[in-house]
Protein backbone atom coordinates (compact mmCIF):
# COMPACT_ATOMS: atom_id res chain seq x y z
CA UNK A 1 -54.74 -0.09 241.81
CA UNK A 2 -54.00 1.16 245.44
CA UNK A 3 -52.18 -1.41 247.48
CA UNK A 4 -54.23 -2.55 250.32
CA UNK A 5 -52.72 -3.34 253.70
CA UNK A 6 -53.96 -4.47 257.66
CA UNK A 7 -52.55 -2.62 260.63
CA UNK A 8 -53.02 -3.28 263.96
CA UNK A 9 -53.02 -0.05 266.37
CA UNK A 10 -53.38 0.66 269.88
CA UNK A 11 -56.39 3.00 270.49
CA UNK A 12 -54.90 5.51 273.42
CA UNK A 13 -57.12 6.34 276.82
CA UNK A 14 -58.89 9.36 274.58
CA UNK A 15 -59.53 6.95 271.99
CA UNK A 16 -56.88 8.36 269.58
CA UNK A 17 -54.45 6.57 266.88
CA UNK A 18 -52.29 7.41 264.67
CA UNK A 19 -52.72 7.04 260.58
CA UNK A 20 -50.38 5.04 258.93
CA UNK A 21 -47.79 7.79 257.60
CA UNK A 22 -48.02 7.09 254.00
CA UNK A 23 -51.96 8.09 254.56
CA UNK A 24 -51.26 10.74 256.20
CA UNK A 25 -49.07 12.38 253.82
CA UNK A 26 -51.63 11.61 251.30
CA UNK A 27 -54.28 13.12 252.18
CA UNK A 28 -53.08 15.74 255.17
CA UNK A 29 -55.24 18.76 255.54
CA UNK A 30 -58.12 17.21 253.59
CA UNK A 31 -61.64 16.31 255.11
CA UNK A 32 -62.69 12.85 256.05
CA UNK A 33 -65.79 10.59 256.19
CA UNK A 34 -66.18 7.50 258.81
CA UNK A 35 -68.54 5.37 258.25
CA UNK A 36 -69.69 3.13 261.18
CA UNK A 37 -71.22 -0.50 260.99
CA UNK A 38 -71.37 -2.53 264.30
CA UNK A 39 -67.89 -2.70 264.88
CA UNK A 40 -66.33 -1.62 260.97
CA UNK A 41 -64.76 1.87 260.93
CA UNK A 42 -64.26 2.99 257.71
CA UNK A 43 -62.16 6.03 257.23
CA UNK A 44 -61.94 8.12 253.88
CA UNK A 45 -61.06 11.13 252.17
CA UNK A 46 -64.10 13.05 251.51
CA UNK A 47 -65.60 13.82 248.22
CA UNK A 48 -67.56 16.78 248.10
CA UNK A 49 -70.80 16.69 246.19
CA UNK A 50 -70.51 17.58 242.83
CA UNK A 51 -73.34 19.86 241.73
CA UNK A 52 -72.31 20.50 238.26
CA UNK A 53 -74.06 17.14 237.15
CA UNK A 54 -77.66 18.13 238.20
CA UNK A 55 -77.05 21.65 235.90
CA UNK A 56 -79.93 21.61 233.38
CA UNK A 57 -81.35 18.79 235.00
CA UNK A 58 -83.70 19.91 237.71
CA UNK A 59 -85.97 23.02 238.94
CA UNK A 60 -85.67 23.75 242.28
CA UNK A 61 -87.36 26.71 243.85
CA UNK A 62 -84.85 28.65 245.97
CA UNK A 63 -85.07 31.29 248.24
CA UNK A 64 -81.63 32.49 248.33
CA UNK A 65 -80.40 35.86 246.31
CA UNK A 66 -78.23 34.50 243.26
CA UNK A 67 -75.73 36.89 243.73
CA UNK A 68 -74.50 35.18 247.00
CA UNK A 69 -73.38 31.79 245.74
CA UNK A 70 -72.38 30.40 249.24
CA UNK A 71 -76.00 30.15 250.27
CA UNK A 72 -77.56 29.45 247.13
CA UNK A 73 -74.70 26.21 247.43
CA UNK A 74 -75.87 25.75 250.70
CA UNK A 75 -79.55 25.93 249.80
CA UNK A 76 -79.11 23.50 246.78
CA UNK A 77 -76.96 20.93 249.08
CA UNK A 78 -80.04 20.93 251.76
CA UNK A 79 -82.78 20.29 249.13
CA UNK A 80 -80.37 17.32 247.36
């Protein structure tokens, strides 16, 4: 079970703060998703998509040569 904690930060003139370190370290380098609700910020590591679970499981007509994976991911991501 992660340990949850409350930290109060100064947001600077550019509205910038700084990550608690031990998130930081975490998760450095990776992507994130905020999620905004009236005046909740949630901040978290992102999780792409996993396609993998829709294999077998749906027909989609695409438009994008097979052979070029990066669009046909694209493609597939737009229609989902």
């Amino acid at each position: 079970m992660e340990k949850e904690m409350e930290i109060s930060k100064k947001v600077d003139k550019q509205g910038r703060l700084v990550l608690p370190k031990e998130w930081r370290k975490k998760y450095a380098g990776r992507r994130v998703t905020i999620k905004i609700e009236d005046d909740l910020m949630i901040i978290k590591p992102h999780k792409p998509v996993d396609i993998t679970k829709f294999f077998d499981r749906i027909e989609v007509d695409i438009k994008s040569d097979l052979s070029d994976w990066k669009a046909v991911r694209r493609e597939l991501y737009e229609v989902h």
